[in-house]
N, C-alpha and C. Protein backbone atom coordinates (compact mmCIF):
# COMPACT_ATOMS: atom_id res chain seq x y z
N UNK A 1 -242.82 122.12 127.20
CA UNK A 1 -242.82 123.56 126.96
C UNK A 1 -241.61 124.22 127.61
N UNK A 2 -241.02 123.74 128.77
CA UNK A 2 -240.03 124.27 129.45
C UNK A 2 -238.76 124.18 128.82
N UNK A 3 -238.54 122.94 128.16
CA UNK A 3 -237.55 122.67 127.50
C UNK A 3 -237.10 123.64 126.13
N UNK A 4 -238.79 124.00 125.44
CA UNK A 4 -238.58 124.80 124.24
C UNK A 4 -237.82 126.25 124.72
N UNK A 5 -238.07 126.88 125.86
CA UNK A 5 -237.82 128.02 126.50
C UNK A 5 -236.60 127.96 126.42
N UNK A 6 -236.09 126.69 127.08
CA UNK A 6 -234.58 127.07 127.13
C UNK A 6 -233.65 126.91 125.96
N UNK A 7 -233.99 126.07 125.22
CA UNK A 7 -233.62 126.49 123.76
C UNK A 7 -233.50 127.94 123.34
N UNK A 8 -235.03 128.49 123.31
CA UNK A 8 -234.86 129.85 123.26
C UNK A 8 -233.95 130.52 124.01
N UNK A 9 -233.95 130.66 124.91
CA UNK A 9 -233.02 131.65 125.74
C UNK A 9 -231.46 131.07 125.13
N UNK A 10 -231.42 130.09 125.13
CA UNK A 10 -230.06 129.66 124.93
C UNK A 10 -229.36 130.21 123.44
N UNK A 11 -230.53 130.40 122.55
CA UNK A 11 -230.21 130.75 120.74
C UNK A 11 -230.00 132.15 120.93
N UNK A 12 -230.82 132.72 122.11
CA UNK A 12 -231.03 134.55 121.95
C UNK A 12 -229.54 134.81 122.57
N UNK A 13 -229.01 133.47 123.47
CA UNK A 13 -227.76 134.32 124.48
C UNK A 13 -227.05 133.97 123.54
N UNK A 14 -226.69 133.09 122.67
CA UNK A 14 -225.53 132.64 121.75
C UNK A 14 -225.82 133.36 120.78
N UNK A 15 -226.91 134.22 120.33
CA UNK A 15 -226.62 135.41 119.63
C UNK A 15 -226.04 136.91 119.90
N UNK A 16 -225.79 136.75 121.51
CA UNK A 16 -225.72 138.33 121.72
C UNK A 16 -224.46 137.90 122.11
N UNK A 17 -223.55 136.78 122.23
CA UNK A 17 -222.22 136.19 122.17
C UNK A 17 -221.23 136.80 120.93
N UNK A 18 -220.17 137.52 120.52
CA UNK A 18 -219.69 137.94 119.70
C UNK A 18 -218.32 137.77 119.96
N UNK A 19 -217.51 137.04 118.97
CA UNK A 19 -216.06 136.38 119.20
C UNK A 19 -215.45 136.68 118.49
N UNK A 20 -214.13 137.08 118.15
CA UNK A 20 -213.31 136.94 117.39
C UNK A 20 -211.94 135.97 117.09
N UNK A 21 -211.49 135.05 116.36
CA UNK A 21 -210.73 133.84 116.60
C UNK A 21 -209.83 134.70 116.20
N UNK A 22 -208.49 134.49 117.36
CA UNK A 22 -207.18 134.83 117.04
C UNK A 22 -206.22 133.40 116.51
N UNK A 23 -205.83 133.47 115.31
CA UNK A 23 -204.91 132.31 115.12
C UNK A 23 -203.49 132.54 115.10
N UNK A 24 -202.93 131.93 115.08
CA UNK A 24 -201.27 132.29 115.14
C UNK A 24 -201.10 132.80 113.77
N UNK A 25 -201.97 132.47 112.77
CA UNK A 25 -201.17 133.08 111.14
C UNK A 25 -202.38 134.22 110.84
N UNK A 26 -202.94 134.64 111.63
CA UNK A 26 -203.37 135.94 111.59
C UNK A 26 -203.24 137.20 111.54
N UNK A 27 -203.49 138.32 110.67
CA UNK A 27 -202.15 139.99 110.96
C UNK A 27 -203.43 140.93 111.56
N UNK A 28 -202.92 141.72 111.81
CA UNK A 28 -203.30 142.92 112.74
C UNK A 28 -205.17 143.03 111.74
N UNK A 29 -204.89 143.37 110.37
CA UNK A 29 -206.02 143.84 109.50
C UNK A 29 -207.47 142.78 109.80
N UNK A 30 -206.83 141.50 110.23
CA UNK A 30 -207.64 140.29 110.14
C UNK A 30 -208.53 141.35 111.12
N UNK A 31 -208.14 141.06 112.51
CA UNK A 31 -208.73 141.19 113.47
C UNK A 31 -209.34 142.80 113.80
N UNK A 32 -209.13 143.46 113.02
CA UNK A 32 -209.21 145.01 112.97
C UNK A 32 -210.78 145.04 112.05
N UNK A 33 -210.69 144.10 110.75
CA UNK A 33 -211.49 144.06 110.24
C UNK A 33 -212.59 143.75 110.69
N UNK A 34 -212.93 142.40 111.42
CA UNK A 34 -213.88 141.91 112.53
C UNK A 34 -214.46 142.44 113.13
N UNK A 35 -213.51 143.33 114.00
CA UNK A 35 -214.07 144.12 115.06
C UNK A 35 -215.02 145.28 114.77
N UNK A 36 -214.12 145.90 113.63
CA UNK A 36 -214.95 147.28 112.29
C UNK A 36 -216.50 146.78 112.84
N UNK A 37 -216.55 145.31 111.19
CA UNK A 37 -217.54 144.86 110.96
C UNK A 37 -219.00 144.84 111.40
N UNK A 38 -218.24 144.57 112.93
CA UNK A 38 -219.54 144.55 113.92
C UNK A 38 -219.16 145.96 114.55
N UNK A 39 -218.31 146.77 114.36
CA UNK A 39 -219.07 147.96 115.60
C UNK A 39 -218.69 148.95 114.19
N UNK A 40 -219.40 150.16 113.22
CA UNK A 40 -218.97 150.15 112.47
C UNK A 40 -218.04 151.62 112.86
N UNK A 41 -219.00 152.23 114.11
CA UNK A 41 -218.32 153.72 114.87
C UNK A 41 -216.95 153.02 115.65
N UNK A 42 -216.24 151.96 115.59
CA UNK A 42 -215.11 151.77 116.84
C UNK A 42 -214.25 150.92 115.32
N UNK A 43 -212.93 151.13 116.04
CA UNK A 43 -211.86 150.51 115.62
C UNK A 43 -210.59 150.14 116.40
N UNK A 44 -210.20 149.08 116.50
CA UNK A 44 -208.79 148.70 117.30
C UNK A 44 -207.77 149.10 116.29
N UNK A 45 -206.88 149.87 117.47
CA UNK A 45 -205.54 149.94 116.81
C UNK A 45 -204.68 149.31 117.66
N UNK A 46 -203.71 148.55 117.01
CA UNK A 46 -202.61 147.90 118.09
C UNK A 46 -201.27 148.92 118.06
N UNK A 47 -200.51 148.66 119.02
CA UNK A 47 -199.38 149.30 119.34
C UNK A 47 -197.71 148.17 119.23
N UNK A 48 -196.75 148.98 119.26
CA UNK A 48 -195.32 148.29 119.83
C UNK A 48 -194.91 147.91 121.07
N UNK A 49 -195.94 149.09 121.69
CA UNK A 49 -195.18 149.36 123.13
C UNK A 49 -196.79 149.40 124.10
N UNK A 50 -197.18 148.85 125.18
CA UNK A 50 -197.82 148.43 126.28
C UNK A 50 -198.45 150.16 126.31
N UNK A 51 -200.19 150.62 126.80
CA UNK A 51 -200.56 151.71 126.43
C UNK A 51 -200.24 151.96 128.36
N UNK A 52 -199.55 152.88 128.27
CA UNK A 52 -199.43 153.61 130.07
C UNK A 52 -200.93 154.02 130.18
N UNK A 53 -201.45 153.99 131.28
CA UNK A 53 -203.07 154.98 131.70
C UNK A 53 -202.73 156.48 131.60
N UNK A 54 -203.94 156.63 131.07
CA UNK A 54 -204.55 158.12 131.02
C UNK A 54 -203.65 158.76 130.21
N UNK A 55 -202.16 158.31 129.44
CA UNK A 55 -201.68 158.32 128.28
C UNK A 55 -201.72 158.12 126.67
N UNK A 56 -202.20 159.12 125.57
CA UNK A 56 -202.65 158.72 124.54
C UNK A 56 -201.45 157.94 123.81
N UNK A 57 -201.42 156.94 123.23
CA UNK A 57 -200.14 156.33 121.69
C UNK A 57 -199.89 157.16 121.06
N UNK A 58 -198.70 157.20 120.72
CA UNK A 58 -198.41 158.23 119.60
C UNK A 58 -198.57 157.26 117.94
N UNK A 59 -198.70 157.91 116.92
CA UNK A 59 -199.23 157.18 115.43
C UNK A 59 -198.09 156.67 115.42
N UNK A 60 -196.42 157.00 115.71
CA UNK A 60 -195.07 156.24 115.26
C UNK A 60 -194.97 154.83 115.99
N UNK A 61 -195.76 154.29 116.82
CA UNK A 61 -195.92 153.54 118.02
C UNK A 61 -197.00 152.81 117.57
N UNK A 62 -197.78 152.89 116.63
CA UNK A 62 -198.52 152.01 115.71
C UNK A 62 -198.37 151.11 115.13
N UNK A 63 -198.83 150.03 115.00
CA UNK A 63 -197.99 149.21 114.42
C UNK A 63 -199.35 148.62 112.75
N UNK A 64 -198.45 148.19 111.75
CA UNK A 64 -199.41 148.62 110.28
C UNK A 64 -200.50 147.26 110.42
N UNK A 65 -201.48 147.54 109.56
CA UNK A 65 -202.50 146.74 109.06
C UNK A 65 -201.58 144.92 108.33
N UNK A 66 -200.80 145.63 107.85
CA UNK A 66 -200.47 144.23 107.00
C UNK A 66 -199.44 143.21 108.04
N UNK A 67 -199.10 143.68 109.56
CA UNK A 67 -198.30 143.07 110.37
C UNK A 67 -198.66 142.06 110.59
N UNK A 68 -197.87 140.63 110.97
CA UNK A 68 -198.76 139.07 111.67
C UNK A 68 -198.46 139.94 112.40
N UNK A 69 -199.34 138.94 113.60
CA UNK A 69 -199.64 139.03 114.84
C UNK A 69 -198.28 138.44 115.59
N UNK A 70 -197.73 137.71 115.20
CA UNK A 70 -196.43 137.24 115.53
C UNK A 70 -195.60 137.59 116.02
N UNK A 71 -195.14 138.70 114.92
CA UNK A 71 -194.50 139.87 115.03
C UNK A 71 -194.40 140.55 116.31
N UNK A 72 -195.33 140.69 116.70
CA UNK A 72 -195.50 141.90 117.91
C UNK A 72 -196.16 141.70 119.33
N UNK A 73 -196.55 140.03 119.33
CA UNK A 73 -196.83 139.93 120.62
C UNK A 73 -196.09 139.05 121.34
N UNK A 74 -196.36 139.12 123.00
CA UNK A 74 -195.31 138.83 123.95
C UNK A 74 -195.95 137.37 124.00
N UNK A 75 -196.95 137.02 123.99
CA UNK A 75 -197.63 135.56 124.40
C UNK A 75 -197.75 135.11 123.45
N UNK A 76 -197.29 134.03 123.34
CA UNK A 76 -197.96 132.79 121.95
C UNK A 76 -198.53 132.05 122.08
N UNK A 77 -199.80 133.00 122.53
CA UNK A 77 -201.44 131.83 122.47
C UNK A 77 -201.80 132.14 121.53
N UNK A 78 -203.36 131.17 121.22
CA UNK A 78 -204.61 132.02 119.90
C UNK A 78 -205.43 131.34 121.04
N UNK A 79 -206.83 131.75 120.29
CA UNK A 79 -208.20 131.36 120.63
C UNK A 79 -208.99 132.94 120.71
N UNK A 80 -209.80 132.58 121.39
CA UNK A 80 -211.02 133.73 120.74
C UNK A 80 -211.15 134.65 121.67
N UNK A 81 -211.60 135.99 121.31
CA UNK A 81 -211.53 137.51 122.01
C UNK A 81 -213.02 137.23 121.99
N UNK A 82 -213.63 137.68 122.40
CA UNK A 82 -215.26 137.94 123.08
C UNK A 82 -215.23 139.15 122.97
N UNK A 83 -216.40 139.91 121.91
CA UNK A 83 -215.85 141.00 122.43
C UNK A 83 -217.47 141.32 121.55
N UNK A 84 -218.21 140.91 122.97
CA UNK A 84 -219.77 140.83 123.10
C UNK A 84 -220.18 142.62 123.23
N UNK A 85 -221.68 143.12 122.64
CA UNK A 85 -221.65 144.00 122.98
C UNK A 85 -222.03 144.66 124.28
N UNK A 86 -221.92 144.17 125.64
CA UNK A 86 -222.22 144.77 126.45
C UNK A 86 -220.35 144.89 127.07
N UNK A 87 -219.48 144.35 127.13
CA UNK A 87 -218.10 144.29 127.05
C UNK A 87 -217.68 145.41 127.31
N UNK A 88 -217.05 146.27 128.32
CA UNK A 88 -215.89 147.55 127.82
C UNK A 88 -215.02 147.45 127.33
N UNK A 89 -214.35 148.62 126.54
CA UNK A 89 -213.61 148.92 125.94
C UNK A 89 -212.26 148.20 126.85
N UNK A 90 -212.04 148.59 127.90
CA UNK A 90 -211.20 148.27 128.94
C UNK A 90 -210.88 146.99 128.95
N UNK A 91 -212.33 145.97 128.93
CA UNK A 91 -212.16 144.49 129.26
C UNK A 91 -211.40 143.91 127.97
N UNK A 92 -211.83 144.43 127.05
CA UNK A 92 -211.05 143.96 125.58
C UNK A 92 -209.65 144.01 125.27
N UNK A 93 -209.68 145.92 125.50
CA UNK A 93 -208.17 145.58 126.05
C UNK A 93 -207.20 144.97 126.84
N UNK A 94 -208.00 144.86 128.40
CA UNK A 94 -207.11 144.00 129.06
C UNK A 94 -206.91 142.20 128.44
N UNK A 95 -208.18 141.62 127.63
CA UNK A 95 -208.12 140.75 127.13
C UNK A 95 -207.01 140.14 125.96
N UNK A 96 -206.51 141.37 125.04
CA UNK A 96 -205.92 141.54 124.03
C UNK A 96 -204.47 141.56 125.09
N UNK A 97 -204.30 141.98 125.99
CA UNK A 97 -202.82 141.74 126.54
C UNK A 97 -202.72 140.80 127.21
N UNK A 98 -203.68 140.27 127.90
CA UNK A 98 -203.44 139.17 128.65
C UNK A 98 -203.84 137.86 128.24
N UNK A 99 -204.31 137.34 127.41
CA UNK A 99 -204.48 136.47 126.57
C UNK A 99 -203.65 135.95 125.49
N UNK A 100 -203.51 137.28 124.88
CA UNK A 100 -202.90 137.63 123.55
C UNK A 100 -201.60 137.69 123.72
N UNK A 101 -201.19 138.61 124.47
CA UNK A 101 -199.48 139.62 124.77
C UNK A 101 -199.72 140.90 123.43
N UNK A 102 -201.00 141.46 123.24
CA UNK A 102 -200.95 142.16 122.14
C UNK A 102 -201.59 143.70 122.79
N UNK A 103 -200.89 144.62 122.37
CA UNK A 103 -201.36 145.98 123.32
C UNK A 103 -202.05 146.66 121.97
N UNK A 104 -203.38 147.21 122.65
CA UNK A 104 -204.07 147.69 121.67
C UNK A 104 -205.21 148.32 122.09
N UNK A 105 -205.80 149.93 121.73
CA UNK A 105 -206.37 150.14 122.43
C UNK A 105 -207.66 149.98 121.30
N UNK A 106 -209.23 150.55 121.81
CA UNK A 106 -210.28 150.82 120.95
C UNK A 106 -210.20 152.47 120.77
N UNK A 107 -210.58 152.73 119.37
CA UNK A 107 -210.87 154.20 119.84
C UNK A 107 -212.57 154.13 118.50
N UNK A 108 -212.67 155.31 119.25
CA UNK A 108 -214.23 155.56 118.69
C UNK A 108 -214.49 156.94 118.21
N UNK A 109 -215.32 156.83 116.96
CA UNK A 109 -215.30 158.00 116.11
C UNK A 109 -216.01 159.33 116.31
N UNK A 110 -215.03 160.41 116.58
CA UNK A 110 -216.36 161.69 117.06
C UNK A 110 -216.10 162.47 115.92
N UNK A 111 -217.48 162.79 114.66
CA UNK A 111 -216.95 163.56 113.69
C UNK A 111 -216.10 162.90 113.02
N UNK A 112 -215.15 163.14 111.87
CA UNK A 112 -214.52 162.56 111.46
C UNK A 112 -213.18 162.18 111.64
N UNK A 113 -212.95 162.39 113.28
CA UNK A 113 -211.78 161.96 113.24
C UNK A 113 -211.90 160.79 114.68
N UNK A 114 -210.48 159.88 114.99
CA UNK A 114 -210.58 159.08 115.83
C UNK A 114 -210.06 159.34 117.24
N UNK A 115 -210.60 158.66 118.11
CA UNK A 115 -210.15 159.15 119.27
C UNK A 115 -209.84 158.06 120.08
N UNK A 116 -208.86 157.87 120.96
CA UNK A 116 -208.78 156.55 121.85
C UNK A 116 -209.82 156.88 123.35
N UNK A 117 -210.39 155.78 123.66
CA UNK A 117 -210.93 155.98 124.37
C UNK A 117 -210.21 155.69 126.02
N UNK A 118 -209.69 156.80 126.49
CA UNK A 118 -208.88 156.98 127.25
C UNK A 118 -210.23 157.56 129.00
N UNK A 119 -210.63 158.36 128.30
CA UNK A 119 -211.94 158.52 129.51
C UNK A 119 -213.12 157.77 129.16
N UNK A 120 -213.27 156.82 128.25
CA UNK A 120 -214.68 156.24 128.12
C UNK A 120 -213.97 154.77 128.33
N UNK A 121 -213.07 154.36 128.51
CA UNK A 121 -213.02 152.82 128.26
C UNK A 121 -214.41 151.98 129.69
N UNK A 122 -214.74 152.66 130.08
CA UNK A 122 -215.81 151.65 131.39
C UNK A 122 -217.08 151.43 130.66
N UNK A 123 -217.02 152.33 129.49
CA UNK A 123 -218.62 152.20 128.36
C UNK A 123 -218.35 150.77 127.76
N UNK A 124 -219.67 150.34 127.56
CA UNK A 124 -219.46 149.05 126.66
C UNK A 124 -219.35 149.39 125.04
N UNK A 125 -219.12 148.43 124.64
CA UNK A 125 -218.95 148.33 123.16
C UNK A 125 -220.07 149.14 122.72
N UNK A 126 -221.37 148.67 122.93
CA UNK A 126 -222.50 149.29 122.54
C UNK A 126 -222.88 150.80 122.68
N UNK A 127 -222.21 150.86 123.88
CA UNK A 127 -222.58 152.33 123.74
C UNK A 127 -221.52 153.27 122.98
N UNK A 128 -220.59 152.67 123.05
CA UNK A 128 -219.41 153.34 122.11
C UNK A 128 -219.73 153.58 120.77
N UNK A 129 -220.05 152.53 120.31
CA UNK A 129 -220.51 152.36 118.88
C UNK A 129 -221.49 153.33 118.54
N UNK A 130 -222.46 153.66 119.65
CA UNK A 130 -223.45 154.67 119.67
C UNK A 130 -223.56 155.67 119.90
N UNK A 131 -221.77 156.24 120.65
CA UNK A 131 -221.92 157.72 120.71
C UNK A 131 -222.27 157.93 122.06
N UNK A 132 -222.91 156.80 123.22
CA UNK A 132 -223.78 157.05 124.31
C UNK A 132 -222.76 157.41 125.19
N UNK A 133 -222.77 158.73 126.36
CA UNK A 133 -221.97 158.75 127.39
C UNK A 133 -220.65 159.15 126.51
N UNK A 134 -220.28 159.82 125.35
CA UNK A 134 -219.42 160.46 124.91
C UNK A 134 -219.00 161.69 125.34
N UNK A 135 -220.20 162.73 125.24
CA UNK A 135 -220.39 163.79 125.34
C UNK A 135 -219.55 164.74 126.84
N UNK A 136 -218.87 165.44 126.93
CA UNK A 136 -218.40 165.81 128.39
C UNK A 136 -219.75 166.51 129.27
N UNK A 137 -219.01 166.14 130.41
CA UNK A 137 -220.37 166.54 131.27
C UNK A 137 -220.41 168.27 131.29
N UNK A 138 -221.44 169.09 131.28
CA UNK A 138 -221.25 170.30 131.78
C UNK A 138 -220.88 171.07 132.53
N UNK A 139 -220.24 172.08 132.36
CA UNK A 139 -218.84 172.65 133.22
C UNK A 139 -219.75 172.76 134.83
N UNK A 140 -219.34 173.11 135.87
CA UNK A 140 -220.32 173.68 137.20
C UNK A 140 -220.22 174.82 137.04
N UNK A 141 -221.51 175.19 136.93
CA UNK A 141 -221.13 177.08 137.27
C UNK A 141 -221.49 177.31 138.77
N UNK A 142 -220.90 178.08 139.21
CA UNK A 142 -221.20 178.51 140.88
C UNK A 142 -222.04 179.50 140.32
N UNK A 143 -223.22 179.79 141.81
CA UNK A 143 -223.56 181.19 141.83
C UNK A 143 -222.86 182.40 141.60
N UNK A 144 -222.89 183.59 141.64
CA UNK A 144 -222.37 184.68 141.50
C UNK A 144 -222.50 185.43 143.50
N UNK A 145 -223.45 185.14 143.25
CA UNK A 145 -223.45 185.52 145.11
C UNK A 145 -223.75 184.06 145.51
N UNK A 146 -223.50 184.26 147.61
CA UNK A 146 -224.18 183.06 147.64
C UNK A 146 -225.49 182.82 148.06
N UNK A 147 -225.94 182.19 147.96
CA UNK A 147 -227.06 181.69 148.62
C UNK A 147 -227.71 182.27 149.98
N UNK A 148 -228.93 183.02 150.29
CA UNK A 148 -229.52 183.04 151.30
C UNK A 148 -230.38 182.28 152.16
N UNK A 149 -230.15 181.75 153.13
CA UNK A 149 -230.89 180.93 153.75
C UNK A 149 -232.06 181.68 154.79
């Protein structure tokens, strides 16, 4: 009986496992597509140029759907991105440069337009995808007088 358990646990964790194979004759769309697939609110965009913090990409600094991967990165590895849903945004990215040599951030959809996730990258995939922890926090209002003790 113990043995069946761990089977189980082992099928449920290799399902909540989510990879993407980078190959050397792969282009930007391959892996853009993948990622869609499974998150359908998030999308990677890659860049030319390395993303500075707390700095948004500009669209000229984009680099297109139909690019290899070749093209534009500093490392010439492949193998697989993990990019499980409990994962941040952050870890993926740092994964995609340091693995890869490929700079690229996630951004996630508010309404119909896209946004990089520049203050949410510590959310995981999942919650991104979901909108969770999007929202800004509410302004502080001070009292008007202060307080009597």
């Amino acid at each position: 009986m113990a043995g069946c358990t761990v089977v189980l646990l082992y099928q449920h964790f290799k399902a909540m496992v989510m990879q993407i194979y980078i190959s050397e004759e792969a282009i930007i769309a391959d892996i853009q597509d993948k990622f869609h697939g499974l998150y359908p609110c998030l999308k990677l965009e890659f860049f030319h140029t390395p993303y500075v913090d707390r700095v948004c990409n500009a669209k000229r600094n984009r680099v297109p759907p139909e690019m290899p991967i070749e093209k534009i990165r500093i490392l010439h590895s492949f193998g697989w991105l993990d990019i499980s849903h409990y994962r941040t945004a952050l870890a993926v990215e740092h994964d995609l440069s340091y693995l890869f040599g490929l700079s690229a951030k996630v951004l996630h959809r508010s309404g119909s337009i896209w946004l990089q996730t520049t203050r949410a990258g510590h959310l995981s995939l999942e919650e991104l995808n979901a909108g969770d922890g999007l929202k800004e926090p509410a302004a502080l209002q001070l009292p008007e007088e202060p307080e009597k003790e």
